[in-house]
PDB file of N, CA and C in Angstrom:
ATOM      1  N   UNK A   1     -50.701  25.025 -34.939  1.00  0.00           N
ATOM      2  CA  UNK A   1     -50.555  23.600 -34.828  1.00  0.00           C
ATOM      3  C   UNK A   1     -51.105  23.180 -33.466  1.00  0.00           C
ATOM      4  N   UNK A   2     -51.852  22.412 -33.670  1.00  0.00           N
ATOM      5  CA  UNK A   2     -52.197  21.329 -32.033  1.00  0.00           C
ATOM      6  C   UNK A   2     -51.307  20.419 -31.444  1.00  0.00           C
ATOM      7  N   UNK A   3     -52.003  20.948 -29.900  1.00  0.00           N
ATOM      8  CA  UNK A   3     -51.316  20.096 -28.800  1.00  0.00           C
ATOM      9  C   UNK A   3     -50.509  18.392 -29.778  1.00  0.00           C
ATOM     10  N   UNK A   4     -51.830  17.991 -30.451  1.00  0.00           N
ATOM     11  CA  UNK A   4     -51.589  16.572 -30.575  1.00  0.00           C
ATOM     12  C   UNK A   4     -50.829  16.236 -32.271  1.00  0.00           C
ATOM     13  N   UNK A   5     -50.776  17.212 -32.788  1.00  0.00           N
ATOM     14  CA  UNK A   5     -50.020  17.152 -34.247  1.00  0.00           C
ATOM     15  C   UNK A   5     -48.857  17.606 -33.489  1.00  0.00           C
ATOM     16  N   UNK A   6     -48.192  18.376 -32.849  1.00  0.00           N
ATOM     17  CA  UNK A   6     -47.162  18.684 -32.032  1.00  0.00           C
ATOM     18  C   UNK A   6     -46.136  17.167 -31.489  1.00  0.00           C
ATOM     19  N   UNK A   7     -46.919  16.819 -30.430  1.00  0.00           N
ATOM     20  CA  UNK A   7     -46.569  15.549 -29.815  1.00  0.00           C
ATOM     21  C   UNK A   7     -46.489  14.463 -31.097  1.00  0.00           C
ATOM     22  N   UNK A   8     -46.969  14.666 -31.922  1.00  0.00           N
ATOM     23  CA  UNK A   8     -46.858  13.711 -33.107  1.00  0.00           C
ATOM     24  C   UNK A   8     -45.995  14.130 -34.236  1.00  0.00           C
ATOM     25  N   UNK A   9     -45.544  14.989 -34.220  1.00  0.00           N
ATOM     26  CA  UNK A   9     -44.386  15.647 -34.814  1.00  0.00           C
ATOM     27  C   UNK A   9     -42.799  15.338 -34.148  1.00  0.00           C
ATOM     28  N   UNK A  10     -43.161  15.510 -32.687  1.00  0.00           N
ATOM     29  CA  UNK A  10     -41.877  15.138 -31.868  1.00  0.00           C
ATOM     30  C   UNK A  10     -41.713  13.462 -31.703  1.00  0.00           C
ATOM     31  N   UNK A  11     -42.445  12.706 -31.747  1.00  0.00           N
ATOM     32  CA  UNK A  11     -42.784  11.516 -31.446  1.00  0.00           C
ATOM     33  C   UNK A  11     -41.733  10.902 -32.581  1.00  0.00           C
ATOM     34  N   UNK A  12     -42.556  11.639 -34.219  1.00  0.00           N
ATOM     35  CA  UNK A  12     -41.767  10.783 -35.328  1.00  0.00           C
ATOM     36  C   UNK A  12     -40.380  11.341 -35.479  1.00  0.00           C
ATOM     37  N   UNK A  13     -40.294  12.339 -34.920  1.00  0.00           N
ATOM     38  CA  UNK A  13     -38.317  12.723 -34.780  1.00  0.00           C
ATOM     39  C   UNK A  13     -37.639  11.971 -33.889  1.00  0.00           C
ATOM     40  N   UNK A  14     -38.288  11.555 -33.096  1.00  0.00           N
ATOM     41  CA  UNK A  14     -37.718  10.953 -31.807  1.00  0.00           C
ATOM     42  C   UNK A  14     -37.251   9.268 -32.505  1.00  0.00           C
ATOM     43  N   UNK A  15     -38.217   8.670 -32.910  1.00  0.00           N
ATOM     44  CA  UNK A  15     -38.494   7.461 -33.729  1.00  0.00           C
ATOM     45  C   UNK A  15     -37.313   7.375 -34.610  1.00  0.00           C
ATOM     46  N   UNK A  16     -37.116   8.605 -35.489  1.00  0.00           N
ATOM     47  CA  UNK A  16     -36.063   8.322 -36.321  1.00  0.00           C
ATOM     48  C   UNK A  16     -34.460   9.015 -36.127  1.00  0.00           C
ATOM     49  N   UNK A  17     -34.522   9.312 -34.667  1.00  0.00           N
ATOM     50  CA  UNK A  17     -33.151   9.153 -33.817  1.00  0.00           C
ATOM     51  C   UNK A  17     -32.481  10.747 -33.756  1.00  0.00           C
ATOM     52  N   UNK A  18     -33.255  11.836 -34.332  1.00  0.00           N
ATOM     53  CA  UNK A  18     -33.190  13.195 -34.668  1.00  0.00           C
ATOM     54  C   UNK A  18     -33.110  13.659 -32.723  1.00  0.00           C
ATOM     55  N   UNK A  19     -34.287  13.117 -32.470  1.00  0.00           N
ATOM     56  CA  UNK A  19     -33.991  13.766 -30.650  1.00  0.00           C
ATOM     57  C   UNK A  19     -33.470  12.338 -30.077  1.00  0.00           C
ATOM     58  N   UNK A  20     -33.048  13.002 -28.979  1.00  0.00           N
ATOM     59  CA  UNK A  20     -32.345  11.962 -28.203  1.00  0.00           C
ATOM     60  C   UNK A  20     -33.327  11.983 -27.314  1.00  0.00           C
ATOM     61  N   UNK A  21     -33.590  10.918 -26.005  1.00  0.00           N
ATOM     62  CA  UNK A  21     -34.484  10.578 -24.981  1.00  0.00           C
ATOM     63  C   UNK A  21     -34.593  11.724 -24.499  1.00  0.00           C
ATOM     64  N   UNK A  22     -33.435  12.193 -23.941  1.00  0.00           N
ATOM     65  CA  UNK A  22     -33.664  13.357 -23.318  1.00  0.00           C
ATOM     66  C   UNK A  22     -34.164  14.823 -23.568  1.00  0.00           C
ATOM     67  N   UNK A  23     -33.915  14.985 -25.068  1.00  0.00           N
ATOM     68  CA  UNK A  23     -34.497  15.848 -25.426  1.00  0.00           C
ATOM     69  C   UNK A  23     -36.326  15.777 -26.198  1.00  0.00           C
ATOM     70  N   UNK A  24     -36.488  14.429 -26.469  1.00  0.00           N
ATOM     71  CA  UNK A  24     -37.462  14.326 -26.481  1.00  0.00           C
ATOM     72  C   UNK A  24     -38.297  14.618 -25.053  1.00  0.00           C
ATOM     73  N   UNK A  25     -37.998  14.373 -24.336  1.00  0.00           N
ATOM     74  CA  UNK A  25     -38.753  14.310 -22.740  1.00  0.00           C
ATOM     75  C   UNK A  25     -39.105  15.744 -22.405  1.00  0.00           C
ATOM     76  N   UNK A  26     -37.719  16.463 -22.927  1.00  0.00           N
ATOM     77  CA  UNK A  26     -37.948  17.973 -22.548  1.00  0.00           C
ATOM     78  C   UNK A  26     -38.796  18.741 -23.109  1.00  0.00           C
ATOM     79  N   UNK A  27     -38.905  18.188 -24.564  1.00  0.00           N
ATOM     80  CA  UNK A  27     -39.829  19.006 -25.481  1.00  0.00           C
ATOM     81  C   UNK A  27     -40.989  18.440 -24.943  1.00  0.00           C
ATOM     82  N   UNK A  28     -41.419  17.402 -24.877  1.00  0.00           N
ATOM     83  CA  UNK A  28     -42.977  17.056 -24.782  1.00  0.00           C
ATOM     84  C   UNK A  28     -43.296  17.589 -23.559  1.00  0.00           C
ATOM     85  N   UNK A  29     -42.453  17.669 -22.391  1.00  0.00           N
ATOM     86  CA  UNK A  29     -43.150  18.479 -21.224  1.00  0.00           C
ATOM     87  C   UNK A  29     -43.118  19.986 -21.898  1.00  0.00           C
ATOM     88  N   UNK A  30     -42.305  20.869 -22.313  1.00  0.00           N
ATOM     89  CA  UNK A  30     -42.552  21.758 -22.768  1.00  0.00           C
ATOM     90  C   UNK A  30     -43.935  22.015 -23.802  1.00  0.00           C
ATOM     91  N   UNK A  31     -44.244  20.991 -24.319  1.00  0.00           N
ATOM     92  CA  UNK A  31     -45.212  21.127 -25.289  1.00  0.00           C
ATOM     93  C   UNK A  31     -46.798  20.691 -24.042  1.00  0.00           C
ATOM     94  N   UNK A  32     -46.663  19.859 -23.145  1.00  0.00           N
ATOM     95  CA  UNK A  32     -47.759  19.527 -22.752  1.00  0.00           C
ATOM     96  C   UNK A  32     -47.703  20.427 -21.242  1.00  0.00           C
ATOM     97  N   UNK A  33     -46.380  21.504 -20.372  1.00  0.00           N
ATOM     98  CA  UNK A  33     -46.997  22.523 -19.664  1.00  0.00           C
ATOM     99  C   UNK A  33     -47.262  23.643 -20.122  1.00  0.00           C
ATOM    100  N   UNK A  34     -46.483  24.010 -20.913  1.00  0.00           N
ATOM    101  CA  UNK A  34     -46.868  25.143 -22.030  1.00  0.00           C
ATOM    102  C   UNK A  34     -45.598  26.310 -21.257  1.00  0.00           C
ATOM    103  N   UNK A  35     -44.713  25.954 -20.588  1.00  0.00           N
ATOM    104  CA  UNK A  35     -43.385  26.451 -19.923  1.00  0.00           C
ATOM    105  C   UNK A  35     -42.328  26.486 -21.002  1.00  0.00           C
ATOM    106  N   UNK A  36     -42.281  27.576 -20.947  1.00  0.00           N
ATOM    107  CA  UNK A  36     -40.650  27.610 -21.840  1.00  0.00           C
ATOM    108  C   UNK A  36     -39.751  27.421 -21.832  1.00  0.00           C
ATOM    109  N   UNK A  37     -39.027  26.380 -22.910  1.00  0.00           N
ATOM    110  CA  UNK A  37     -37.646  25.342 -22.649  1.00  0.00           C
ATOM    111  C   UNK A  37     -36.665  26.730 -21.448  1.00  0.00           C
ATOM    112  N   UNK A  38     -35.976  26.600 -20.600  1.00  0.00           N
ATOM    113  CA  UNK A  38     -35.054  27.432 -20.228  1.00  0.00           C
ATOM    114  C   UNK A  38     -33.959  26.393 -20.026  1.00  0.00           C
ATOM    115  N   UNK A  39     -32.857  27.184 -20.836  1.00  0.00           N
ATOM    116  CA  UNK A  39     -31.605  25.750 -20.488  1.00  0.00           C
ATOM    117  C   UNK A  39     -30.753  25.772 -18.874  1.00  0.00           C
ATOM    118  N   UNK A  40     -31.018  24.743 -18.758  1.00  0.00           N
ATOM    119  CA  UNK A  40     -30.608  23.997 -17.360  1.00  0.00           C
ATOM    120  C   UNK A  40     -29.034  25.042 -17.107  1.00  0.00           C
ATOM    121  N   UNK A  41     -27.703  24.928 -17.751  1.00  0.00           N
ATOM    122  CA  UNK A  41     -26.816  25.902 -17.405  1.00  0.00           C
ATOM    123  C   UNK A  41     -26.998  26.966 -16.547  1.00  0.00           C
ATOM    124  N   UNK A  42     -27.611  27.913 -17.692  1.00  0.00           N
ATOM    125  CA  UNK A  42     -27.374  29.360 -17.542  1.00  0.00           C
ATOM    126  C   UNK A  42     -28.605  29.332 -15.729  1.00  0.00           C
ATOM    127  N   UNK A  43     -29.941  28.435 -15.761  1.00  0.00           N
ATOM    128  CA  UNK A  43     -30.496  28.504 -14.392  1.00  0.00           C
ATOM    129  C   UNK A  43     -29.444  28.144 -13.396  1.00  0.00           C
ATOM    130  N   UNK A  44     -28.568  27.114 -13.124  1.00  0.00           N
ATOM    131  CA  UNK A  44     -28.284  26.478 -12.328  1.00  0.00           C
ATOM    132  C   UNK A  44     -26.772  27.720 -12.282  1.00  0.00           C
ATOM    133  N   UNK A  45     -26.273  28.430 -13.031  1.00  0.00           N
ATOM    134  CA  UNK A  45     -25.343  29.220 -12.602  1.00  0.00           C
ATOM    135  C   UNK A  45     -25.932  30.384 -11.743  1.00  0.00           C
ATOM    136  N   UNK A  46     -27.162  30.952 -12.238  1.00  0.00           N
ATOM    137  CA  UNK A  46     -28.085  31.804 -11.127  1.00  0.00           C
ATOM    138  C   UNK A  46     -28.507  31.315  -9.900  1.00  0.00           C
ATOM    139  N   UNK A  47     -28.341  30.429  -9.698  1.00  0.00           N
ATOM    140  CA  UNK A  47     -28.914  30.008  -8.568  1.00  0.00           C
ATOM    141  C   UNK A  47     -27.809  29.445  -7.842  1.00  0.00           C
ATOM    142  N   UNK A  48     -26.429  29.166  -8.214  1.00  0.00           N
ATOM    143  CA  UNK A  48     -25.391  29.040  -7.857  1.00  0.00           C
ATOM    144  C   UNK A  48     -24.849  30.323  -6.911  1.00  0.00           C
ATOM    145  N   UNK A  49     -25.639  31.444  -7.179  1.00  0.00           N
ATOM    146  CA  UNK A  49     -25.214  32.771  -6.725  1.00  0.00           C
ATOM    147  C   UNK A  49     -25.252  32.990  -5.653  1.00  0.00           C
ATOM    148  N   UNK A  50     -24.250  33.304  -4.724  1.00  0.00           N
ATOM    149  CA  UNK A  50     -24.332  33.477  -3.528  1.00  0.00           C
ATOM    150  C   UNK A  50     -23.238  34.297  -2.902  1.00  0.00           C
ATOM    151  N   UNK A  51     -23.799  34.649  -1.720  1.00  0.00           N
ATOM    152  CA  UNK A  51     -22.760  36.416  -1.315  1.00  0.00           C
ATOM    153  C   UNK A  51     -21.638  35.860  -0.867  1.00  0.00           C
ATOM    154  N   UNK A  52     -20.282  36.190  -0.751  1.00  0.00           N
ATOM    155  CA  UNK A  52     -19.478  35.817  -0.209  1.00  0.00           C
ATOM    156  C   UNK A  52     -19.084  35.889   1.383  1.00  0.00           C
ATOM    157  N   UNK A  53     -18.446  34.850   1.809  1.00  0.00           N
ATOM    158  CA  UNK A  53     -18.140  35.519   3.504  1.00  0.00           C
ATOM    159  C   UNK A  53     -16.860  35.563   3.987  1.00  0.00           C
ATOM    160  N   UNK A  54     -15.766  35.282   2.423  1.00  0.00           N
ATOM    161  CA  UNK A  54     -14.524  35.692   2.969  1.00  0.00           C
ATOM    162  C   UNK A  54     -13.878  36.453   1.860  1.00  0.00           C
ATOM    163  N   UNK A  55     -14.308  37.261   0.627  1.00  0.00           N
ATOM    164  CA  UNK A  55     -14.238  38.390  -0.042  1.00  0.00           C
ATOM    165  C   UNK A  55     -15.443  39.115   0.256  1.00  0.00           C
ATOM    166  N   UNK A  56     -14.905  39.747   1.275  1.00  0.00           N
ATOM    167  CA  UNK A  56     -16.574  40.831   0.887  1.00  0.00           C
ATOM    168  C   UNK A  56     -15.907  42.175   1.705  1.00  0.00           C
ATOM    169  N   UNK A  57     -16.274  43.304   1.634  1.00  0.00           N
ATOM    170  CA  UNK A  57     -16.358  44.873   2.346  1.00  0.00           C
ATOM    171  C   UNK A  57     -17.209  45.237   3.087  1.00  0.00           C
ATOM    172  N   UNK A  58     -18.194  44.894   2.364  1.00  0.00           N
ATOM    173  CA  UNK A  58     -19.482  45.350   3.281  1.00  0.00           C
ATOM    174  C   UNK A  58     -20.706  43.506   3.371  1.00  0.00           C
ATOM    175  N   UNK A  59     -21.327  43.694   2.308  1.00  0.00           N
ATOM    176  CA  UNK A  59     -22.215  42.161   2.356  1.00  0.00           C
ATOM    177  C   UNK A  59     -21.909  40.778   1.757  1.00  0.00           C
ATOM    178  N   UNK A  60     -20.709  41.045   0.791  1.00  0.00           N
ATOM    179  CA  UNK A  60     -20.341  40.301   0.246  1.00  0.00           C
ATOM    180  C   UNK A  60     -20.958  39.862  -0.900  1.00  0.00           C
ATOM    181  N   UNK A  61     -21.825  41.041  -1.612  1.00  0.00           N
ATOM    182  CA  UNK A  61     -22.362  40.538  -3.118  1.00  0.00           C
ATOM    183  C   UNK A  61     -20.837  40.871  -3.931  1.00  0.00           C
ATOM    184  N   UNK A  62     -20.211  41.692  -4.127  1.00  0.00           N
ATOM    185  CA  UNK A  62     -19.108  41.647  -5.082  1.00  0.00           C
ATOM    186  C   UNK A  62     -18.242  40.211  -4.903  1.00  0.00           C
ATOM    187  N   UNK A  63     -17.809  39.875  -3.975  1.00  0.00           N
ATOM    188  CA  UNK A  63     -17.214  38.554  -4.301  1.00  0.00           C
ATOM    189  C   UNK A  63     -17.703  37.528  -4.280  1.00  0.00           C
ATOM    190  N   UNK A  64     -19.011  37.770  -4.182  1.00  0.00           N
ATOM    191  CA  UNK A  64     -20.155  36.280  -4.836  1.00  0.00           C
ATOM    192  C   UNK A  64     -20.162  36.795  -6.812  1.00  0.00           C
ATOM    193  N   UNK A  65     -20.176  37.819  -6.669  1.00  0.00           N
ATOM    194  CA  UNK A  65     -20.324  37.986  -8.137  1.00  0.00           C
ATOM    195  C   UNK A  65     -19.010  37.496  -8.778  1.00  0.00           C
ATOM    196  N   UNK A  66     -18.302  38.010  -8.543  1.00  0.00           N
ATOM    197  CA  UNK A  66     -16.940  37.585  -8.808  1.00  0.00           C
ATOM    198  C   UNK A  66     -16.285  36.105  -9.300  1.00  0.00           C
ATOM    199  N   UNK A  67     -17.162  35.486  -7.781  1.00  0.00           N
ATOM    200  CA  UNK A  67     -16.744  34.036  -8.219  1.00  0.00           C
ATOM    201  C   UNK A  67     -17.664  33.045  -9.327  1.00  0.00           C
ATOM    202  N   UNK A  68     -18.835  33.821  -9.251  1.00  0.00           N
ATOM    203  CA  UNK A  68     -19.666  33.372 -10.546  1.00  0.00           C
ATOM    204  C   UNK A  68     -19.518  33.597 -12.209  1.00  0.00           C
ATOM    205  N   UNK A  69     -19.185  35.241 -11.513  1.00  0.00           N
ATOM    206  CA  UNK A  69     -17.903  35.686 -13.085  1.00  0.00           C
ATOM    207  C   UNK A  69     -16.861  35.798 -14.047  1.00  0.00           C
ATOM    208  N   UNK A  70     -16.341  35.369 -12.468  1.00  0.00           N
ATOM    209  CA  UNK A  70     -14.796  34.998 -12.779  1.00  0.00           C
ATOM    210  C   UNK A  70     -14.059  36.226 -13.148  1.00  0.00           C
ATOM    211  N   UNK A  71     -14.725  37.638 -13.009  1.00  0.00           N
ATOM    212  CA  UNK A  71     -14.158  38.585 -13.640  1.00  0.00           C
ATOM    213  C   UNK A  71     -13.497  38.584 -11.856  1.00  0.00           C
ATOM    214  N   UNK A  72     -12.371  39.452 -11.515  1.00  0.00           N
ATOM    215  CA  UNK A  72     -11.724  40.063 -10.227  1.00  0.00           C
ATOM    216  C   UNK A  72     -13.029  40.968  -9.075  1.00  0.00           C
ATOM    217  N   UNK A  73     -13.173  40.555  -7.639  1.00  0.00           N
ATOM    218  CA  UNK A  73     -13.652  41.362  -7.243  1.00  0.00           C
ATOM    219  C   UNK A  73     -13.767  42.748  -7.132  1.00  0.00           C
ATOM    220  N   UNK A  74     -12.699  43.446  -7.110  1.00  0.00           N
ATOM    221  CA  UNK A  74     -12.841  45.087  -7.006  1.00  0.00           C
ATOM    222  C   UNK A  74     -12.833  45.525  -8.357  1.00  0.00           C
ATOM    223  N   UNK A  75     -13.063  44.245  -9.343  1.00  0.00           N
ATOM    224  CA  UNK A  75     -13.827  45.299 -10.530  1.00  0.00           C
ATOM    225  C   UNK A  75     -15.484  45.490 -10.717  1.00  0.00           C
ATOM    226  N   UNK A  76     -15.900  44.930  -9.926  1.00  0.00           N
ATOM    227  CA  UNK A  76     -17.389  44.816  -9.283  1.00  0.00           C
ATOM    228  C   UNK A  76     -17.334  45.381  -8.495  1.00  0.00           C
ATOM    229  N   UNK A  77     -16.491  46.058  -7.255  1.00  0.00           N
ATOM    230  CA  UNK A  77     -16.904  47.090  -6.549  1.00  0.00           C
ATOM    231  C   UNK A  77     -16.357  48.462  -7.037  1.00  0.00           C
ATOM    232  N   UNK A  78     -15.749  48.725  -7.954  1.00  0.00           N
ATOM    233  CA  UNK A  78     -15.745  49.682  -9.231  1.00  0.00           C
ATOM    234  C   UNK A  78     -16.866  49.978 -10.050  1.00  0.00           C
ATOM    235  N   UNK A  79     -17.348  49.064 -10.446  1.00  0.00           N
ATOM    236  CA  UNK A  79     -18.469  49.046 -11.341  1.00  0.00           C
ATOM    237  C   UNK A  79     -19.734  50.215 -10.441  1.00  0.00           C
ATOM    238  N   UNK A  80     -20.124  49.173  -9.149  1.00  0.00           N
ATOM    239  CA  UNK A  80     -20.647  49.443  -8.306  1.00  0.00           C
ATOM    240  C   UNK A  80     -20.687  50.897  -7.979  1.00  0.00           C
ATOM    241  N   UNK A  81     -19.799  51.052  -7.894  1.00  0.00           N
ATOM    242  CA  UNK A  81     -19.278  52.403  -7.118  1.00  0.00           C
ATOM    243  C   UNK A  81     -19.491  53.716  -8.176  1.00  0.00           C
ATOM    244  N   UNK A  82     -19.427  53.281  -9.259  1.00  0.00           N
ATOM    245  CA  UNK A  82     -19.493  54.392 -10.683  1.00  0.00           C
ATOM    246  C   UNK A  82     -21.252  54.022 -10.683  1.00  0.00           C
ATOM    247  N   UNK A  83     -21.692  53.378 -10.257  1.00  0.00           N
ATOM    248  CA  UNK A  83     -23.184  53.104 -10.562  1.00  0.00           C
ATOM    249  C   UNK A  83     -23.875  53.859  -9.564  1.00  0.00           C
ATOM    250  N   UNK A  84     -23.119  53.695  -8.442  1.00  0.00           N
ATOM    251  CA  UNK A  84     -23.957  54.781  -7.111  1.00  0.00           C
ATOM    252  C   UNK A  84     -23.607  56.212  -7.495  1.00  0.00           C
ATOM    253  N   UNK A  85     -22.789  57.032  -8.799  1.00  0.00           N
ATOM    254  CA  UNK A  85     -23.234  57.991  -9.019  1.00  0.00           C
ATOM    255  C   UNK A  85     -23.791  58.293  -9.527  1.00  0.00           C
ATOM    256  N   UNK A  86     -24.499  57.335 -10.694  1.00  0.00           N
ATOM    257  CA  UNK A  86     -26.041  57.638 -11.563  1.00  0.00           C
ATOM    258  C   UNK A  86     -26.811  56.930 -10.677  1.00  0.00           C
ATOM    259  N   UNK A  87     -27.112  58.371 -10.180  1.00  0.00           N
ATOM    260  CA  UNK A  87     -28.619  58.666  -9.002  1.00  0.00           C
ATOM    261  C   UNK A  87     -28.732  57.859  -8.092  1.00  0.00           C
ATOM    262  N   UNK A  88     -27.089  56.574  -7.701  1.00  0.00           N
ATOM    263  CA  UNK A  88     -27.763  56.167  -6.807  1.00  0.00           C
ATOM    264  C   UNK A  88     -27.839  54.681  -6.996  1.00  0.00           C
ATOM    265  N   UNK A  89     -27.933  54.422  -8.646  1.00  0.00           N
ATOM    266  CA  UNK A  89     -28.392  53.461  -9.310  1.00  0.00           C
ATOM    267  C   UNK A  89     -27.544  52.187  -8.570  1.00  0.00           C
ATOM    268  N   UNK A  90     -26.489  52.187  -8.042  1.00  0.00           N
ATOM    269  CA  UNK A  90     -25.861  51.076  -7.697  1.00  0.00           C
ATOM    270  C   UNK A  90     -25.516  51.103  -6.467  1.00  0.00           C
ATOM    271  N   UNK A  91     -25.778  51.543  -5.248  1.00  0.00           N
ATOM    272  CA  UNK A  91     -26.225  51.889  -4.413  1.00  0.00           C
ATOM    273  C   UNK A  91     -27.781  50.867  -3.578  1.00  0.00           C
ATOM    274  N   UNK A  92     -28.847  51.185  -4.866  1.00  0.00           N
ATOM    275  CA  UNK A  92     -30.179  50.413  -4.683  1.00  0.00           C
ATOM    276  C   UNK A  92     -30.014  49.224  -5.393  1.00  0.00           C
ATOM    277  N   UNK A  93     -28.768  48.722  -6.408  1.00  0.00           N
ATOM    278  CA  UNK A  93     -28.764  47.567  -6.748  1.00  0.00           C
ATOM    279  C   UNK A  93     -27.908  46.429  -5.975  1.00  0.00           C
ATOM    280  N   UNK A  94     -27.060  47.267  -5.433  1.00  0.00           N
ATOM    281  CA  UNK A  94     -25.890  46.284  -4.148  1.00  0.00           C
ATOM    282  C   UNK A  94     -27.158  46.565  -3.135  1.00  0.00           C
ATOM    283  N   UNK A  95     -27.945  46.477  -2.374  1.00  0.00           N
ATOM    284  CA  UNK A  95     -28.897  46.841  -1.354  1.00  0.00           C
ATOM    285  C   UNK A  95     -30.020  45.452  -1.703  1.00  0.00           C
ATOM    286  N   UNK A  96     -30.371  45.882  -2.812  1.00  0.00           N
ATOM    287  CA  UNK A  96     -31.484  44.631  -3.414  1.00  0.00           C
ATOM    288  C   UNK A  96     -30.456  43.374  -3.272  1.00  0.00           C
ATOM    289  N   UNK A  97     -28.977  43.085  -3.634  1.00  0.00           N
ATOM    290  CA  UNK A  97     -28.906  42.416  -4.160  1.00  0.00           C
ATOM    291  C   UNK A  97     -28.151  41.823  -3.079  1.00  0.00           C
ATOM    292  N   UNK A  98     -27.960  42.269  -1.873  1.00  0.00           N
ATOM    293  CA  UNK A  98     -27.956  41.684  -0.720  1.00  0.00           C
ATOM    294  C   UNK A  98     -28.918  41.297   0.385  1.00  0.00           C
ATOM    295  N   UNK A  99     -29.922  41.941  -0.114  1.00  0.00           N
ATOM    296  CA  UNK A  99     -31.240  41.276   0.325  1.00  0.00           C
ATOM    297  C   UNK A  99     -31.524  40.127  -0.354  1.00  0.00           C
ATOM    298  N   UNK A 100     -31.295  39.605  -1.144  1.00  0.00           N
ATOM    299  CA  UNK A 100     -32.194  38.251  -2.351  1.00  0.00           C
ATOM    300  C   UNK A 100     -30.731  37.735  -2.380  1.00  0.00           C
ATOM    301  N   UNK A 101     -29.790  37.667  -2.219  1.00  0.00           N
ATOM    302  CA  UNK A 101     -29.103  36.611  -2.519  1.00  0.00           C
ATOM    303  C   UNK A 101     -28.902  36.390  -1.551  1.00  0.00           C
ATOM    304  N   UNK A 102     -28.918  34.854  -1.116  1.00  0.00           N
ATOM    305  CA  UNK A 102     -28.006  34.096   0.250  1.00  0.00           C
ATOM    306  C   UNK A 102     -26.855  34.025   0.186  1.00  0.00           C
ATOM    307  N   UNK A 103     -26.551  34.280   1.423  1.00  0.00           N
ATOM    308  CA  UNK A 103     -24.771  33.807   1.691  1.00  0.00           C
ATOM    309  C   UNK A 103     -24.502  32.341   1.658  1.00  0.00           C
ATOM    310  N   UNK A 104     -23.163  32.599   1.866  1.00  0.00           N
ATOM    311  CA  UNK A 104     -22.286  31.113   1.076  1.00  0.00           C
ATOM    312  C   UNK A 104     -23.343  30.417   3.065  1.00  0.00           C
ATOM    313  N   UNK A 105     -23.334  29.221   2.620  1.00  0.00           N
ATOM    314  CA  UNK A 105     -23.362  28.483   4.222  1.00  0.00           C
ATOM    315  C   UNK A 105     -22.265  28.259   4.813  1.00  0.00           C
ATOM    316  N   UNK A 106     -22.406  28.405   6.398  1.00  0.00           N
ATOM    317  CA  UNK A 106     -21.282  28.505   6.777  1.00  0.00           C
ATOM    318  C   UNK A 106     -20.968  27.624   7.360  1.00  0.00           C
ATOM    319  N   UNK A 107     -19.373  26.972   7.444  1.00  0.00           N
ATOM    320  CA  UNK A 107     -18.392  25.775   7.715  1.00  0.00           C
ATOM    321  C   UNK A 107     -19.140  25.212   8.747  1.00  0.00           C
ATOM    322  N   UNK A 108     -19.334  23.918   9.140  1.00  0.00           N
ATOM    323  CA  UNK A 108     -19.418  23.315  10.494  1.00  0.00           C
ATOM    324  C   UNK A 108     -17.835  23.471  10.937  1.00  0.00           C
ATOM    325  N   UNK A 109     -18.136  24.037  12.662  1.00  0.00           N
ATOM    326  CA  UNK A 109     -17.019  24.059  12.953  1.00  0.00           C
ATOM    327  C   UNK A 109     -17.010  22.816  14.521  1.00  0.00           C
ATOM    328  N   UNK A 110     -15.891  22.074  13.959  1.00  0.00           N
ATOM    329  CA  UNK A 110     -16.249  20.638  15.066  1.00  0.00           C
ATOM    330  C   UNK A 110     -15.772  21.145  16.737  1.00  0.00           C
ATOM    331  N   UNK A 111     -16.596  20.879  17.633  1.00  0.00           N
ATOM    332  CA  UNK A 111     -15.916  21.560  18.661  1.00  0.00           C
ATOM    333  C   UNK A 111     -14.562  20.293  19.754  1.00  0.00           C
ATOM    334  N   UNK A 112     -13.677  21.083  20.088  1.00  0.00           N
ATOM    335  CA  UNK A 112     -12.361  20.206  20.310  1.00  0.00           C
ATOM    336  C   UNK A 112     -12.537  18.722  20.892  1.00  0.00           C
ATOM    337  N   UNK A 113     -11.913  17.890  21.138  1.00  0.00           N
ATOM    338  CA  UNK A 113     -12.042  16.608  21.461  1.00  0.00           C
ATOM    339  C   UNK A 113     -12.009  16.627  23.413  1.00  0.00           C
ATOM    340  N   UNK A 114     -12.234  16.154  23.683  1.00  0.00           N
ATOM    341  CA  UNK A 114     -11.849  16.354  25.446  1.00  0.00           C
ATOM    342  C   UNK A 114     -10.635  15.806  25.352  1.00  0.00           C
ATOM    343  N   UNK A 115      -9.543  15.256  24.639  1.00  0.00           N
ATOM    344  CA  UNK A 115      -7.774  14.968  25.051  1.00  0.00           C
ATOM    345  C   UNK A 115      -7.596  16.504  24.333  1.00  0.00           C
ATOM    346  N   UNK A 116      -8.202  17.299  23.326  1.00  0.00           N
ATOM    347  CA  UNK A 116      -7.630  18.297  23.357  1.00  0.00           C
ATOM    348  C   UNK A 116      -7.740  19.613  24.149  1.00  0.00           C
ATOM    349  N   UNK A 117      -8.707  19.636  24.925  1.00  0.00           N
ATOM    350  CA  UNK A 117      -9.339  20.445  25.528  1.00  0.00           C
ATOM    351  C   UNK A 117      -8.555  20.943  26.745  1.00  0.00           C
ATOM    352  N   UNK A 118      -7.651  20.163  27.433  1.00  0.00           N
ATOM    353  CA  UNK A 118      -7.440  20.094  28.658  1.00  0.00           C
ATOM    354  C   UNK A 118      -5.900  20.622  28.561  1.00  0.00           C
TER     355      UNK A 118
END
């Protein structure tokens, strides 16, 4: 099917109330970059990912995972830990995975007032 029987396919669904604005919008950019729909959720929870800086042991990927998972931290540093004995395997994946993920940002901390200072 072509670019333009495509867009004219979505056009007359759209017309007769089958897509909504928004999903019409999504498909036709999908149809005219040629990018594959990826649903907004599941990106925006990956990218939500970030190391922790007040559960952590060592870098704080287990309690970034944690809070994205919702599963308990030290069952991610369990996991982990049974993974660094196949060869290692989790070991080079907590390593990667504190390299590429950012940490949480950290608090502005306001510095005291001069009536409190003194």
């Amino acid at each position: 099917m072509s670019m333009s029987e495509e867009l004219g396919r979505l056009a007359a669904l759209h017309e007769r109330g089958v897509l909504s604005d928004e999903e019409f919008a999504r498909a036709k950019a999908r149809v005219l970059g040629g990018t594959p729909d990826v649903s907004a959720p599941a990106l925006q929870a990956i990218n939500a990912l970030r190391r922790s800086r007040s559960d952590r042991w060592l870098g704080g990927v287990c309690g970034g995972v944690a809070r994205m998972t919702g599963v308990e931290s030290w069952i991610w540093r369990l996991l982990f830990a049974l993974l660094a004995l196949c060869a290692g395997t989790g070991v080079l994946l907590y390593l990667l995975m504190w390299i590429l993920i950012p940490a949480d940002p950290l608090t502005p901390v306001t510095a005291p007032s001069p009536s409190q200072a003194g």
